[in-house]
N, C-alpha and C. Protein backbone atom coordinates (compact mmCIF):
# COMPACT_ATOMS: atom_id res chain seq x y z
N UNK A 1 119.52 14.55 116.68
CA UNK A 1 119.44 13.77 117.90
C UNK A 1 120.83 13.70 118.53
N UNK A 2 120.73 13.77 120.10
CA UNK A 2 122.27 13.75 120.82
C UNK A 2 122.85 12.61 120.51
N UNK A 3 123.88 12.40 120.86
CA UNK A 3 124.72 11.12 120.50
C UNK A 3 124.13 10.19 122.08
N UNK A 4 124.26 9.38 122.02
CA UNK A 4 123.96 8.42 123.35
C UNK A 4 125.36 7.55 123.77
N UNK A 5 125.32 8.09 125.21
CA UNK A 5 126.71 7.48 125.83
C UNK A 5 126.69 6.19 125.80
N UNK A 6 125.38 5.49 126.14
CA UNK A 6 125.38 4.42 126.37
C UNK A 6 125.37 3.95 125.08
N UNK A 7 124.53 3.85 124.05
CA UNK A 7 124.98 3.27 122.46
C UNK A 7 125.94 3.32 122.08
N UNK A 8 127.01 4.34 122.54
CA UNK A 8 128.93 4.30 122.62
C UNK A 8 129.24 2.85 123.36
N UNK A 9 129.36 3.28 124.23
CA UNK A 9 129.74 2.38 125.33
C UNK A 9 129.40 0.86 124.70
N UNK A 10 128.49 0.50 124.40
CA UNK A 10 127.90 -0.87 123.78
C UNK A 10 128.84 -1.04 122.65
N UNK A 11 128.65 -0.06 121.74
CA UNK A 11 129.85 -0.19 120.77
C UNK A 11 130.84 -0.43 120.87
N UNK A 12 131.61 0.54 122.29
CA UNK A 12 133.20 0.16 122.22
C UNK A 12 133.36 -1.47 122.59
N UNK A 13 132.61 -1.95 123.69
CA UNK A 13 131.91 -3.34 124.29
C UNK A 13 132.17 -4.22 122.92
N UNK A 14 131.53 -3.77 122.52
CA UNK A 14 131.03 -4.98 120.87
C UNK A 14 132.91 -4.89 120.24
N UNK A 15 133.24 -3.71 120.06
CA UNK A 15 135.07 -3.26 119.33
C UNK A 15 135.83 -4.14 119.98
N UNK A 16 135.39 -3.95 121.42
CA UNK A 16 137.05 -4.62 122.32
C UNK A 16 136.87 -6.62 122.09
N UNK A 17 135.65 -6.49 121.65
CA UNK A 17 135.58 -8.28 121.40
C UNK A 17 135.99 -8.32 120.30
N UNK A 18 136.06 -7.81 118.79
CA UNK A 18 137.38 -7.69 117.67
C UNK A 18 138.51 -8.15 117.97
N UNK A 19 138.77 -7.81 119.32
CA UNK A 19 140.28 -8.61 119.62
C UNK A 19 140.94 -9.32 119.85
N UNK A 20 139.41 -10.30 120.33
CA UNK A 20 139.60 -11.63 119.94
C UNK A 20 139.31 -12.40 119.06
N UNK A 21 140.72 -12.55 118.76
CA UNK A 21 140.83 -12.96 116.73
C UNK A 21 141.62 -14.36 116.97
N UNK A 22 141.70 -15.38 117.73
CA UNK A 22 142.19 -16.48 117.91
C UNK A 22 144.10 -16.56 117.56
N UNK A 23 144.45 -15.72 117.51
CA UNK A 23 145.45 -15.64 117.80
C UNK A 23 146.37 -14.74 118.68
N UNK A 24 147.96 -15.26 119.04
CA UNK A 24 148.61 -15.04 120.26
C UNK A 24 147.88 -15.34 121.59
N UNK A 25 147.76 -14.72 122.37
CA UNK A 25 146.94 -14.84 124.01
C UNK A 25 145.60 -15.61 123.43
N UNK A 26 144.88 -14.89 121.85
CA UNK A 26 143.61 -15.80 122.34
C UNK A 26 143.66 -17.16 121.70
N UNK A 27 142.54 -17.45 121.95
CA UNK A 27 141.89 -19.28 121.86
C UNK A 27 140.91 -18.97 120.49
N UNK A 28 140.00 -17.99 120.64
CA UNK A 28 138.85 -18.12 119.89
C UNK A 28 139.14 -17.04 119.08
N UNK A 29 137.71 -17.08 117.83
CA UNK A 29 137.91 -15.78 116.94
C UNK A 29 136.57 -14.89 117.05
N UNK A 30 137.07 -14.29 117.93
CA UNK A 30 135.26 -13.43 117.90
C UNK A 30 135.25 -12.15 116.55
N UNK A 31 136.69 -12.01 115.73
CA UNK A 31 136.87 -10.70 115.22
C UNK A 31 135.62 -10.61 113.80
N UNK A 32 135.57 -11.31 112.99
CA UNK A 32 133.92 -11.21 112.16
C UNK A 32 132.88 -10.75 113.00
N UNK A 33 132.63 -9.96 112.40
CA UNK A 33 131.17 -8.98 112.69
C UNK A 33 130.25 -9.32 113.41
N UNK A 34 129.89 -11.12 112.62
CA UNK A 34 128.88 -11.64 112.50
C UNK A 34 128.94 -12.35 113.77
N UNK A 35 130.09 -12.28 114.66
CA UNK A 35 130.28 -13.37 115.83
C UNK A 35 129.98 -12.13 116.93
N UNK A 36 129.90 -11.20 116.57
CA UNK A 36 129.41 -10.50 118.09
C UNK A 36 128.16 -9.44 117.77
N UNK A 37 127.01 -10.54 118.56
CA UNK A 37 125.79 -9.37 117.95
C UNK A 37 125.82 -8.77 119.14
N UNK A 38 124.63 -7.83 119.03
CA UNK A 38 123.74 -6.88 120.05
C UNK A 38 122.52 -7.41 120.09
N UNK A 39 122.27 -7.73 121.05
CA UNK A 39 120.76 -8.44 120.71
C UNK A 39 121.55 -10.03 121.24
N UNK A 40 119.84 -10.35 121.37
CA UNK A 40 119.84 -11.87 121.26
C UNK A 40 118.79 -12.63 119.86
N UNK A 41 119.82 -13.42 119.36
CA UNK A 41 119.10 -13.72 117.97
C UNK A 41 118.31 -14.99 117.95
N UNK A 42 117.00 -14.88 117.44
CA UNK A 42 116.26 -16.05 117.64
C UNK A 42 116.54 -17.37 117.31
N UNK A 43 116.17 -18.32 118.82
CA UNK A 43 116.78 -19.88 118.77
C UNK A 43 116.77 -19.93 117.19
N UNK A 44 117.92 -20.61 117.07
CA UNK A 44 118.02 -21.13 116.27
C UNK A 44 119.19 -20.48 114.98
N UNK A 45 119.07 -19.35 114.99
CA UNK A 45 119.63 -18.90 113.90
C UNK A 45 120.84 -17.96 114.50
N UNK A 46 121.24 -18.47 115.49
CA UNK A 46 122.52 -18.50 115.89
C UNK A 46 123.56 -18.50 115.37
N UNK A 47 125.12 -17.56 115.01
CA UNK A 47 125.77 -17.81 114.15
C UNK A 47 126.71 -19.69 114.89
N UNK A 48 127.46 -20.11 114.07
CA UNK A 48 127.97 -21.27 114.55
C UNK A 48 129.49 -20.81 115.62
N UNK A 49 129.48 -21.57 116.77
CA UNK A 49 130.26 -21.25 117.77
C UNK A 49 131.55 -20.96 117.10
N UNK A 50 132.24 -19.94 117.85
CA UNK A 50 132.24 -19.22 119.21
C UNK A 50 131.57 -17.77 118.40
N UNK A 51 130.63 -17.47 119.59
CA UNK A 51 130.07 -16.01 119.03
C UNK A 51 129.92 -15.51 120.65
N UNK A 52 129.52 -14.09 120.61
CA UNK A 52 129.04 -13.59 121.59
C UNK A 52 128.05 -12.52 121.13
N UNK A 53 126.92 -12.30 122.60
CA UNK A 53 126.03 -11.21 122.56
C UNK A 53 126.01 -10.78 123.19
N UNK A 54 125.18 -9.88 123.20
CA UNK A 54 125.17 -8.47 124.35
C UNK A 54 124.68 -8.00 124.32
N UNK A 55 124.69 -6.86 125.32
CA UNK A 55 123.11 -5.97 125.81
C UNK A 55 123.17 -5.41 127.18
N UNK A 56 122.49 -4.25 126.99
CA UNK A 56 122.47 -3.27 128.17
C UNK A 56 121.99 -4.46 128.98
N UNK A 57 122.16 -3.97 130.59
CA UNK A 57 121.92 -4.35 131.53
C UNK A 57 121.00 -3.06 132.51
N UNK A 58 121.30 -3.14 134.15
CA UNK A 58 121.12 -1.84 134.35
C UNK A 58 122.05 -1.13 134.28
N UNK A 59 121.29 0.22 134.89
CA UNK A 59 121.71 1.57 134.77
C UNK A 59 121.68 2.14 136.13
N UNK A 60 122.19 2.64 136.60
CA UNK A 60 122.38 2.96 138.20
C UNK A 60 122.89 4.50 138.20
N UNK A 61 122.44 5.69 139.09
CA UNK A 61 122.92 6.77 139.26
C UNK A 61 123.54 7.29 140.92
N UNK A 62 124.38 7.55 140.94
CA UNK A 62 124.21 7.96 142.39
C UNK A 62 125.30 9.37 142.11
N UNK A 63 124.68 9.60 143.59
CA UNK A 63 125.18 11.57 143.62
C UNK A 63 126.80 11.45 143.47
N UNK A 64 127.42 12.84 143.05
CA UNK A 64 128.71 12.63 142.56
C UNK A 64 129.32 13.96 144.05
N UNK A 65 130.54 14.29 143.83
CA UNK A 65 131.21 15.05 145.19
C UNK A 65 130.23 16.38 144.80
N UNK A 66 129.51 16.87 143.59
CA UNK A 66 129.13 18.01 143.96
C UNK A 66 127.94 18.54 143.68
N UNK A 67 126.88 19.00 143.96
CA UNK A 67 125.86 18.81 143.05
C UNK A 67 125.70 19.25 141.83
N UNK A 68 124.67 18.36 141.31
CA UNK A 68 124.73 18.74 139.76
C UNK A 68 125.55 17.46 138.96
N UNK A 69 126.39 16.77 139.32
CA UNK A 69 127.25 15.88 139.17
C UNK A 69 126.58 14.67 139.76
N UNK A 70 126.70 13.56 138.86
CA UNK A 70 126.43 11.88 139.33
C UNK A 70 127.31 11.28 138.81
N UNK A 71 127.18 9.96 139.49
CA UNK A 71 128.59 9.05 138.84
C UNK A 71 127.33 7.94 138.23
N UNK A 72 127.22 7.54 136.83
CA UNK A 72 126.63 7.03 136.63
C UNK A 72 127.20 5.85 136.29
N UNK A 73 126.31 4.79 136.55
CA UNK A 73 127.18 3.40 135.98
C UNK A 73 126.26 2.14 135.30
N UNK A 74 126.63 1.81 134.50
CA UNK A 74 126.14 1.24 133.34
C UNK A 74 126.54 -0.26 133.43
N UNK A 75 125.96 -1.29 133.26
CA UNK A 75 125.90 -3.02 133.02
C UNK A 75 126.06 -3.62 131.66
N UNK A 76 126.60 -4.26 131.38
CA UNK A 76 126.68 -4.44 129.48
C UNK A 76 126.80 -5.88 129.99
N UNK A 77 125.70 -6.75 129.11
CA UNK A 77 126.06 -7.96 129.84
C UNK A 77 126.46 -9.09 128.25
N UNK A 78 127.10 -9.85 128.66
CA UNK A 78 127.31 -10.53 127.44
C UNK A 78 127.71 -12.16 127.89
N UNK A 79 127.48 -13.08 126.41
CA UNK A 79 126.95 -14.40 126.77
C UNK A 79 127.92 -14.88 125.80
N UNK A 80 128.76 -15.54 125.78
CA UNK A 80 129.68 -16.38 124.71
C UNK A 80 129.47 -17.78 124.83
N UNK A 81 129.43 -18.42 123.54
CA UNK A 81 129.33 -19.71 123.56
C UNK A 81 130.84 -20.39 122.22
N UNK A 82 131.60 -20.89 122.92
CA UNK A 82 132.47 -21.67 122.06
C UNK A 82 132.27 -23.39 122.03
N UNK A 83 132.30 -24.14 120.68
CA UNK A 83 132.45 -25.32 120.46
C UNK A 83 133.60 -26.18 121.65
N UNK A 84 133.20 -27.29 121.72
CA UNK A 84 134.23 -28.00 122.59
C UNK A 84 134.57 -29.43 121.70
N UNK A 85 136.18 -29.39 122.38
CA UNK A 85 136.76 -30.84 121.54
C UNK A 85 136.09 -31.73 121.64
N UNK A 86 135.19 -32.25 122.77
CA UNK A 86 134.75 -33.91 123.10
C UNK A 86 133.45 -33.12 124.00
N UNK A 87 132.50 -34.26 124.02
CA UNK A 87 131.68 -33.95 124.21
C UNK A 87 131.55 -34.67 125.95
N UNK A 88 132.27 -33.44 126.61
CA UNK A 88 132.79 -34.27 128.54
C UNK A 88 132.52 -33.13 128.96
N UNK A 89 132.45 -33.46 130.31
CA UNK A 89 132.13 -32.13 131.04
C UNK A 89 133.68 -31.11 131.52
N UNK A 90 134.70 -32.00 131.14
CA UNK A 90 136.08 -31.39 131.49
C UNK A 90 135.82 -30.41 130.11
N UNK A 91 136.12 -31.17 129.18
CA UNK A 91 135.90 -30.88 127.70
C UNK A 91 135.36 -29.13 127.51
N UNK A 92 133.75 -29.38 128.16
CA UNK A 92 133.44 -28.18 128.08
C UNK A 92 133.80 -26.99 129.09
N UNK A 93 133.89 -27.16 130.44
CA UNK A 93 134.67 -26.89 131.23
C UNK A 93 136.57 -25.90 130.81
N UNK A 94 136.73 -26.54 130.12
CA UNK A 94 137.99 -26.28 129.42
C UNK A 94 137.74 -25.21 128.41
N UNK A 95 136.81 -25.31 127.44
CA UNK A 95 136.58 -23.94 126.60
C UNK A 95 135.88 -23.08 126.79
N UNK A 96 135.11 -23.10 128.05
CA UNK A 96 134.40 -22.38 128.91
C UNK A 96 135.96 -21.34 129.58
N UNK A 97 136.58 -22.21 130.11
CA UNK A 97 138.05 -21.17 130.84
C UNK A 97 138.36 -20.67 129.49
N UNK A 98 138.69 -20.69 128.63
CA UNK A 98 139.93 -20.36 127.53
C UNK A 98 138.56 -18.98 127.17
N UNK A 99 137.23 -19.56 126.99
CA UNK A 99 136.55 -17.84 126.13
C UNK A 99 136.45 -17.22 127.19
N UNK A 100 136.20 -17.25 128.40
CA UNK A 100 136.30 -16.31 129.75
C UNK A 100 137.38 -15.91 129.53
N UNK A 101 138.60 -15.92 129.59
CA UNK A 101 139.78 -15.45 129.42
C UNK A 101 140.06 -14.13 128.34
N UNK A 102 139.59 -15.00 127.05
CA UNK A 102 139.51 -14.21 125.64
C UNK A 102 138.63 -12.85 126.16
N UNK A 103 137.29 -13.42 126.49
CA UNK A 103 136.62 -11.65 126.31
C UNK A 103 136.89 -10.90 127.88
N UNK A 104 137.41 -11.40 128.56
CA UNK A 104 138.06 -11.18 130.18
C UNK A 104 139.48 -10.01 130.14
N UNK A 105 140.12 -10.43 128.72
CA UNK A 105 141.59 -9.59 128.25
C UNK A 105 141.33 -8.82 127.30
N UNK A 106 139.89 -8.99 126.38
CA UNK A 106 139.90 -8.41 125.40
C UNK A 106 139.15 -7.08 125.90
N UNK A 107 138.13 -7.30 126.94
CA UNK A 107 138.08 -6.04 127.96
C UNK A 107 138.39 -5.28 128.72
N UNK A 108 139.65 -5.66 129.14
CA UNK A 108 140.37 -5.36 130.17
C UNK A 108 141.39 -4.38 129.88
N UNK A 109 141.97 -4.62 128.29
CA UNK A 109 142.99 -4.26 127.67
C UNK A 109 142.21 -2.56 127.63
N UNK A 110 141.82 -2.52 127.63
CA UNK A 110 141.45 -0.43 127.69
C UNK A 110 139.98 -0.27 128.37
N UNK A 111 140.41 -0.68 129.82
CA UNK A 111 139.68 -0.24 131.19
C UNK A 111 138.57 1.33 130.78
N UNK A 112 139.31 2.04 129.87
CA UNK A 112 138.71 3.46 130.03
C UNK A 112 137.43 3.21 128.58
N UNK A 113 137.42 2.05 127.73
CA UNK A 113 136.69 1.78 126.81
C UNK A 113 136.97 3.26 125.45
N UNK A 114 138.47 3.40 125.36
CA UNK A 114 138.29 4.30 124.59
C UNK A 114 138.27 6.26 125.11
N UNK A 115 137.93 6.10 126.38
CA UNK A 115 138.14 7.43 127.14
C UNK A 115 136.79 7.83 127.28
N UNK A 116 135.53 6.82 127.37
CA UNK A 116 134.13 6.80 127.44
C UNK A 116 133.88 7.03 128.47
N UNK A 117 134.90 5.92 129.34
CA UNK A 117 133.85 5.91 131.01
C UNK A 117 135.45 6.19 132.12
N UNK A 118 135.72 6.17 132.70
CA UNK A 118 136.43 6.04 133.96
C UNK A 118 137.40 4.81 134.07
N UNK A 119 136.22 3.97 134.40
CA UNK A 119 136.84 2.21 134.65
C UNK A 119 135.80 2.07 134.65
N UNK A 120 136.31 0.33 134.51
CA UNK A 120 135.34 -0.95 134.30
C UNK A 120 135.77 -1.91 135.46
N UNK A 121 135.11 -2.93 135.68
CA UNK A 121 135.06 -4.33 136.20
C UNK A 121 134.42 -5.26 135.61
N UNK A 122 134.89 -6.58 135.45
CA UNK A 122 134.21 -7.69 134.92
C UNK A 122 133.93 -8.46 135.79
N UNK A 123 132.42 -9.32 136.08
CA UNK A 123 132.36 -10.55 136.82
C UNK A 123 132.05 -11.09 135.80
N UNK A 124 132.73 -12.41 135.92
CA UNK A 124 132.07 -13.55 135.18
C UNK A 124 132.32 -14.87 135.69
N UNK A 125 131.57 -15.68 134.78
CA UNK A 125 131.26 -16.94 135.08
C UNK A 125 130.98 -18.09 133.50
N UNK A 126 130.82 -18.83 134.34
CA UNK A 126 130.83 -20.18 133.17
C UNK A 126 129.33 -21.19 133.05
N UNK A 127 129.12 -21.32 132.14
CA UNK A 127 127.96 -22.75 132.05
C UNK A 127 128.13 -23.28 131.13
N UNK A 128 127.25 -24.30 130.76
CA UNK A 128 127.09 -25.09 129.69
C UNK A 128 126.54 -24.82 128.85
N UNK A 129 126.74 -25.05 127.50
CA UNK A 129 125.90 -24.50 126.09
C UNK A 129 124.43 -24.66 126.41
N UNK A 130 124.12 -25.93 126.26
CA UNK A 130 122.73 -26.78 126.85
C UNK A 130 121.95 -25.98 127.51
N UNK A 131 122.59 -25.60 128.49
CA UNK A 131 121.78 -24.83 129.38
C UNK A 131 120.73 -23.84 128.37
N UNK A 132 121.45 -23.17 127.69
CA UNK A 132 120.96 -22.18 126.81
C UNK A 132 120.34 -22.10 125.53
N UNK A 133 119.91 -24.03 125.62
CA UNK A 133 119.73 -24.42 124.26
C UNK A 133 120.62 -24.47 122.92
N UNK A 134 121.70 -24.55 123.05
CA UNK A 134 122.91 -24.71 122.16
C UNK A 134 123.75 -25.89 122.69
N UNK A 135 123.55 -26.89 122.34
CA UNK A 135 124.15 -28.60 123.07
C UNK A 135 125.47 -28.01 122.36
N UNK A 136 126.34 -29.41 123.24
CA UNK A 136 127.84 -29.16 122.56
C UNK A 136 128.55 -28.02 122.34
N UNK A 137 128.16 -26.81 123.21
CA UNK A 137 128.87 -25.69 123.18
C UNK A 137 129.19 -25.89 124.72
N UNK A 138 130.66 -25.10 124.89
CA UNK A 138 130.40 -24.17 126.21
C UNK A 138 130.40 -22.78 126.26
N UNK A 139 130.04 -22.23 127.62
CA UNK A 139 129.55 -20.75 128.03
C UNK A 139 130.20 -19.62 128.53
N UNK A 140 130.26 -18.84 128.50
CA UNK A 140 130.73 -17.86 129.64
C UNK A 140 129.48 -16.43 129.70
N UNK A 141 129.29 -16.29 130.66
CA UNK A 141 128.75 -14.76 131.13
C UNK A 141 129.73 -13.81 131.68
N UNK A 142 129.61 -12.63 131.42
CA UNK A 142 130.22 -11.63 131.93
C UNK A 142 129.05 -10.36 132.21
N UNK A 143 129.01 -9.59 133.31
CA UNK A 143 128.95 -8.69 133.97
C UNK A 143 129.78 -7.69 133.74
N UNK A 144 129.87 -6.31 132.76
CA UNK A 144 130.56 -5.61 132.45
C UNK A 144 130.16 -4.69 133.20
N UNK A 145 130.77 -3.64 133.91
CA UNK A 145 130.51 -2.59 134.90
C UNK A 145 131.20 -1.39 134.73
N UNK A 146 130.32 -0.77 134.04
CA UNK A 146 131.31 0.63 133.50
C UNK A 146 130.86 2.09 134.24
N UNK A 147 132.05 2.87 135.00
CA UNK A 147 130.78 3.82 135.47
C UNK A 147 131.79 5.23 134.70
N UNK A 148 131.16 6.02 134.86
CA UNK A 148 131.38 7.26 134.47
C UNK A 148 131.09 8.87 135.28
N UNK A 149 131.49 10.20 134.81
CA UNK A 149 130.85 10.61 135.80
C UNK A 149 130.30 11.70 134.74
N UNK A 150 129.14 12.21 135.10
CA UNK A 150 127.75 13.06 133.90
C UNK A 150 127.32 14.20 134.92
N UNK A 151 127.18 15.37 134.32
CA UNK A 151 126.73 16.57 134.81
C UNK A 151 125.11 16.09 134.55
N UNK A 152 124.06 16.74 135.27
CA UNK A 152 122.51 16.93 135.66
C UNK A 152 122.27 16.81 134.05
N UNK A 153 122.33 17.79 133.26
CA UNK A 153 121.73 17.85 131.49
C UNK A 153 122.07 16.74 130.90
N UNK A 154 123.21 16.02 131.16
CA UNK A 154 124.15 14.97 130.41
C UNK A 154 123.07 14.06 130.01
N UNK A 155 121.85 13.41 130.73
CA UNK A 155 121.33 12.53 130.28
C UNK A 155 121.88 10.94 130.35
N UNK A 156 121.33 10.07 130.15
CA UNK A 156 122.08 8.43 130.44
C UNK A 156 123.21 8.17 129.24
């Protein structure tokens, strides 16, 4: 079986969160295994904060300068939840900024994911644990945007 770009790509995704290991620049420790799945794991059996998950998003193709050539681009979306000191809305608010940051640098730091894709972009954003059924946490989402460019045979 071919290798799959995109099961790379997820991987390097899942690697570059290793680097956040709660120390220097970061806040949190995402570097155990067990803190960054693939998948979303059923309520409940959640590892204990800060963890993150992830997962394809879409997949988008459009024509590239020549034919035969597309620039394809790929979504990796991921959901972090870190513990907060006090249970306030600054409180959570506050470790909501600090893990946006963490997986914001820990992606950023090799744009090319390893020499996989081209570039990336991140959007993200913040919520509340609660929201997601995890009280007393806070959130971050990110929008990972990776595109690449694939000859016609290349496949996704």
């Amino acid at each position: 079986m071919a290798n799959s770009n995109t099961k790379a790509i997820l991987a390097a995704v899942k690697a570059a969160l290793a680097n956040v290991n709660g120390t220097g620049a970061y806040t949190y420790n995402l570097s155990p295994a067990a803190k960054r799945i693939v998948g979303r794991p059923t309520k409940g059996t959640e590892p204990t904060p800060p963890f993150a998950m992830m997962g394809l998003g879409e997949v988008r193709s459009e024509h590239g300068p020549v034919v035969g050539r597309y620039r394809r681009t790929l979504v990796i979306d991921v959901m972090a939840f870190a513990p907060t000191s006090a249970d306030t809305a600054e409180a959570r608010q506050n470790a909501a900024a600090d893990l946006l940051d963490d997986v914001c640098q820990a992606i950023e730091a090799d744009r090319s994911l390893g020499g996989l894709v081209v570039d990336l972009i991140v959007n993200a954003g913040t919520f509340e644990g609660a929201s997601q059924g995890i009280p007393g946490t806070a959130g971050m989402y990110a929008e990972i945007e990776v595109y690449w460019d694939a000859n016609s045979a290349a496949g996704v």
